[in-house]
Protein backbone atom coordinates (compact mmCIF):
# COMPACT_ATOMS: atom_id res chain seq x y z
CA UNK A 1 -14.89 -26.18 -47.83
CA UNK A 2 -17.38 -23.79 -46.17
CA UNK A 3 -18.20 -26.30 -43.09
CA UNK A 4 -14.20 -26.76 -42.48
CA UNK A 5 -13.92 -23.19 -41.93
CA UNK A 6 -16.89 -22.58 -39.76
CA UNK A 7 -15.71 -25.68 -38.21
CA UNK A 8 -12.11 -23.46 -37.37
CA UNK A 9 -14.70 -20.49 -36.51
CA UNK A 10 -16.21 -22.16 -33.82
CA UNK A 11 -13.14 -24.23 -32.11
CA UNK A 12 -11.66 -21.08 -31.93
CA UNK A 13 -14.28 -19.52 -30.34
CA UNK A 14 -14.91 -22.13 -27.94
CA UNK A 15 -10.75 -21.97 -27.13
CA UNK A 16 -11.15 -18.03 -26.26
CA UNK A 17 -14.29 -18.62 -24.30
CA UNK A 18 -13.03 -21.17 -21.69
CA UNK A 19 -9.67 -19.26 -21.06
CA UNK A 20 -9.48 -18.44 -17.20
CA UNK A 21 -8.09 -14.37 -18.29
CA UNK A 22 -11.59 -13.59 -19.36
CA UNK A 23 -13.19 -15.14 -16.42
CA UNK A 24 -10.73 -12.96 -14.29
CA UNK A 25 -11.24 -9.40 -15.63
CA UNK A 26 -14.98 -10.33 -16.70
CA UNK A 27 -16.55 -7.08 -14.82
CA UNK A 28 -19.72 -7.33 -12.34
CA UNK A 29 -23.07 -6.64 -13.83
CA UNK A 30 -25.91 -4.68 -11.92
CA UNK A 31 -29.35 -5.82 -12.54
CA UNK A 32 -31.50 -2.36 -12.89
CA UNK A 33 -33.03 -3.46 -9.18
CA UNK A 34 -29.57 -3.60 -7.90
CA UNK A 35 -28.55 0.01 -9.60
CA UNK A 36 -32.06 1.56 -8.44
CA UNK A 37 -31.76 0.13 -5.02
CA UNK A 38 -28.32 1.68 -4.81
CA UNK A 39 -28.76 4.48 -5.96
CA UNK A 40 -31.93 4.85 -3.22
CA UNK A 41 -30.05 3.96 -0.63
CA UNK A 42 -27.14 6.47 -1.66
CA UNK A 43 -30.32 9.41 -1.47
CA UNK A 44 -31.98 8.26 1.63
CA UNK A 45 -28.02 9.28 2.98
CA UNK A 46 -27.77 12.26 1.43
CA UNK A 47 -31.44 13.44 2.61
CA UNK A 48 -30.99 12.83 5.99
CA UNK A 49 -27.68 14.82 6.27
CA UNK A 50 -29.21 17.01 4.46
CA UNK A 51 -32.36 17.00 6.86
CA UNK A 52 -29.85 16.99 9.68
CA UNK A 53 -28.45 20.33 8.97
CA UNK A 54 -31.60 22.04 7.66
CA UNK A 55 -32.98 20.96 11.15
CA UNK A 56 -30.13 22.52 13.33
CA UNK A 57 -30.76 25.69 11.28
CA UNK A 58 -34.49 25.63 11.88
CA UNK A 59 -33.63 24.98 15.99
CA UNK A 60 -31.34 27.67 15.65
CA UNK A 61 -34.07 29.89 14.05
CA UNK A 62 -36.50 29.33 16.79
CA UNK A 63 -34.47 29.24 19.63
CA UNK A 64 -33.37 33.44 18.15
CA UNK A 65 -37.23 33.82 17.83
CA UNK A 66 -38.16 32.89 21.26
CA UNK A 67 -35.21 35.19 22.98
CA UNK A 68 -35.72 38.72 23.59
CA UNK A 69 -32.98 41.37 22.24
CA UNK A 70 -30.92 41.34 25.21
CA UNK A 71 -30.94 37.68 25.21
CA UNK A 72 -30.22 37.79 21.28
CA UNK A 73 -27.33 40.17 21.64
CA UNK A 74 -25.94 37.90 24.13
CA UNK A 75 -26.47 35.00 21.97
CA UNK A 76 -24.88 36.65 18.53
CA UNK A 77 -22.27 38.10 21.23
CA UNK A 78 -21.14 34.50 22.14
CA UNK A 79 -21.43 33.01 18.90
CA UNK A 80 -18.98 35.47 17.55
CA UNK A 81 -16.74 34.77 20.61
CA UNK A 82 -16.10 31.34 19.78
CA UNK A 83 -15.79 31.74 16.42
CA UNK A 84 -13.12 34.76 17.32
CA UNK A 85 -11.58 31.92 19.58
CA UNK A 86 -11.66 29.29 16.52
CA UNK A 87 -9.79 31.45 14.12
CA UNK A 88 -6.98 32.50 17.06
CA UNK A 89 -6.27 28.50 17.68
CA UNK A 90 -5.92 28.10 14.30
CA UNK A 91 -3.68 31.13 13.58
CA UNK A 92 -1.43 29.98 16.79
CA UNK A 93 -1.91 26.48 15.64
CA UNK A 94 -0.24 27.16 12.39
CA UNK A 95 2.77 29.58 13.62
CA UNK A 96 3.53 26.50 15.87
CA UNK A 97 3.50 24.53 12.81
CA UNK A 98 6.04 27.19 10.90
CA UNK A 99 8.28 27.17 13.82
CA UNK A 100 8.18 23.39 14.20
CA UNK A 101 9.38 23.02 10.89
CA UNK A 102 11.91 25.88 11.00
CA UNK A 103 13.16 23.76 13.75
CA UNK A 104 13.23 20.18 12.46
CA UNK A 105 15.06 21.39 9.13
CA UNK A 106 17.35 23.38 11.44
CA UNK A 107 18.18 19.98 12.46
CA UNK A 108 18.39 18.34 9.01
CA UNK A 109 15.25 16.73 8.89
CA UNK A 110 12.98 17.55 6.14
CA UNK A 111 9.19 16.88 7.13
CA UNK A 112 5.42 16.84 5.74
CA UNK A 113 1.93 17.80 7.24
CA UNK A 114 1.70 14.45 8.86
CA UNK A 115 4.83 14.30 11.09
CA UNK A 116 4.04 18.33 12.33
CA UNK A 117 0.59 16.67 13.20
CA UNK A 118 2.72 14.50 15.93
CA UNK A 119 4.96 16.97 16.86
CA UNK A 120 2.66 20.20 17.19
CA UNK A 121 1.67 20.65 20.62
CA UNK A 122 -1.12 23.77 21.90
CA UNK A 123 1.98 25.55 23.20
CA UNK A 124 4.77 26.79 22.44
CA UNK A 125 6.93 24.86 25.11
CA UNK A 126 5.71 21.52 24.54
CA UNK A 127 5.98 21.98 20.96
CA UNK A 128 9.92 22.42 21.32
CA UNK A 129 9.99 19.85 23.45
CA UNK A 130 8.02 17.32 20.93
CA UNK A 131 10.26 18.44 18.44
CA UNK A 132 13.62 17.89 20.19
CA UNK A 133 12.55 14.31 20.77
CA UNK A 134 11.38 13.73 17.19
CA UNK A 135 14.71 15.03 16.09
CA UNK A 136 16.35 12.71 18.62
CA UNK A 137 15.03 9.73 18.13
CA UNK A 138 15.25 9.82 14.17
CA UNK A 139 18.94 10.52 14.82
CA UNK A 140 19.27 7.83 16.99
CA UNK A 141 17.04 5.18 14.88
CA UNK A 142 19.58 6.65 11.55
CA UNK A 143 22.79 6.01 13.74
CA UNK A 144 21.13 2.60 14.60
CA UNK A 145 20.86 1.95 10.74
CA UNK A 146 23.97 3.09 9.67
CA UNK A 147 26.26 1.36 12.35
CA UNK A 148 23.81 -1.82 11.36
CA UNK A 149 24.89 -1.39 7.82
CA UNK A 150 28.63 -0.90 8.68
CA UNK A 151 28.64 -4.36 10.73
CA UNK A 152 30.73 -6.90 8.80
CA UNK A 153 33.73 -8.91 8.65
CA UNK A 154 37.18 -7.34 7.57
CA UNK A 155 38.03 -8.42 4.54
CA UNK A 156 41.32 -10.85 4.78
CA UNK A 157 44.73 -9.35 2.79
CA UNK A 158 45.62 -11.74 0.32
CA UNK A 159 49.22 -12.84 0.78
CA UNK A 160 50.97 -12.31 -2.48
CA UNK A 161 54.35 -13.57 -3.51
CA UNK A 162 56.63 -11.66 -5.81
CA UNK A 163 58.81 -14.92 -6.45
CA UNK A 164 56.87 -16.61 -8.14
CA UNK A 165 56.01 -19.32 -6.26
CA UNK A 166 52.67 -18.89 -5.32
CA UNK A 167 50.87 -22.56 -4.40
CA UNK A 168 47.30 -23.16 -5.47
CA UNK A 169 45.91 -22.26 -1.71
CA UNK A 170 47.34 -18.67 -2.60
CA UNK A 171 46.08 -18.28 -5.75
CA UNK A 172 42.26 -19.58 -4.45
CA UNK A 173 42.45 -16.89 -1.75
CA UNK A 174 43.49 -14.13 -4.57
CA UNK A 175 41.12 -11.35 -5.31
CA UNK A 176 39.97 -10.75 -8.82
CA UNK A 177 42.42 -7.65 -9.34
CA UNK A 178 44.94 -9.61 -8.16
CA UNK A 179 44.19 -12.65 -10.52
CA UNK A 180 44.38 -10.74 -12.88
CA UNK A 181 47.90 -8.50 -12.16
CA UNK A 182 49.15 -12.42 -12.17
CA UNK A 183 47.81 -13.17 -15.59
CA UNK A 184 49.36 -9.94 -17.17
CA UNK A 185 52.44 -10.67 -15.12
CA UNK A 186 52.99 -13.99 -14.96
CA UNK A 187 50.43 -16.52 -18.01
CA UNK A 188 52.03 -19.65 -17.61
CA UNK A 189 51.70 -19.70 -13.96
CA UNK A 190 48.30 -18.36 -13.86
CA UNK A 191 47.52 -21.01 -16.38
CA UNK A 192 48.83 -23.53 -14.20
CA UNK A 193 47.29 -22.68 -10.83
CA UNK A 194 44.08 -21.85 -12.63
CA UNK A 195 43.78 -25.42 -14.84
């Protein structure tokens, strides 16, 4: 009695074990070389940005140490210069970006960060002008789509007879409402043309 149901035990087992499911979501396993040598190679990235940057600093430290304090001045004078630049491109670049949008919902179309990326230009003109064909050509591709979506064959007007005698050919070419006005109307001949 006790072998028959370790006999189950173990067919059972053996069923669950060869089934492909398991063999599909079955995750990978990292020998502790693998994991250490990733995990090295992930710090020998990290230390040489890391080494990168702490060596422009240190340039940047001795090239200030070697000037003189007119030549330091000048230096610190033109650093802040660009940096004064910097922040004026990106103010301008994001009133451009408020205005472009302004004037693409202006025009119905509602827009993300990615489509002002195309249509955000360094001035002012060609930034209208970017946006005016943006708003043109989705208009056009829309018009494209709808009058795409319109194309189709008229539907044909079913003849219908009030006498009566409508023949088979009729009744096949009868819409659903219309089959079914004649079977309210009219059983025995819908019963006819329909058997």
């Amino acid at each position: 009695m006790a072998e028959d149901i370790k006999d189950t035990v173990v067919d059972t087992e053996n069923e669950t074990v060869d089934t492909p499911k398991q063999e599909e979501t079955a995750e990978k396993s990292f020998t502790q070389e693998e994991v250490n040598a990733l995990i090295e190679k992930r710090l020998a990235k990290q230390e040489k940005s890391f080494n990168k940057r702490i060596q422009e600093k240190l340039d940047e430290a001795e090239k200030l140490r070697q000037m003189n304090a007119e030549q330091k001045a000048e230096y610190e004078a033109k650093k802040q210069a660009d940096y004064i630049a910097e922040l004026e491109a990106k103010i301008n670049r994001s009133g451009l970006e408020k205005e472009a949008s302004k004037m693409l919902s202006e025009s119905g179309l509602v827009v993300d960060d990615k489509i002002l990326g195309f249509v955000v230009k360094d001035t002012a003109e060609a930034t209208q002008e970017a946006v005016d064909s943006f708003s043109a050509l989705v208009n056009d591709l829309a018009d494209k789509k709808v009058s795409e979506m319109l194309k189709g064959k008229t539907p044909k007007k079913v003849e219908q007879s009030t006498s009566g005698g409508i023949t088979k050919e009729q009744f096949n070419r009868m819409g659903y409402k219309d089959r079914n006005e004649l079977l309210q109307n009219d059983p025995e001949l819908y019963a006819k043309l329909k058997g």
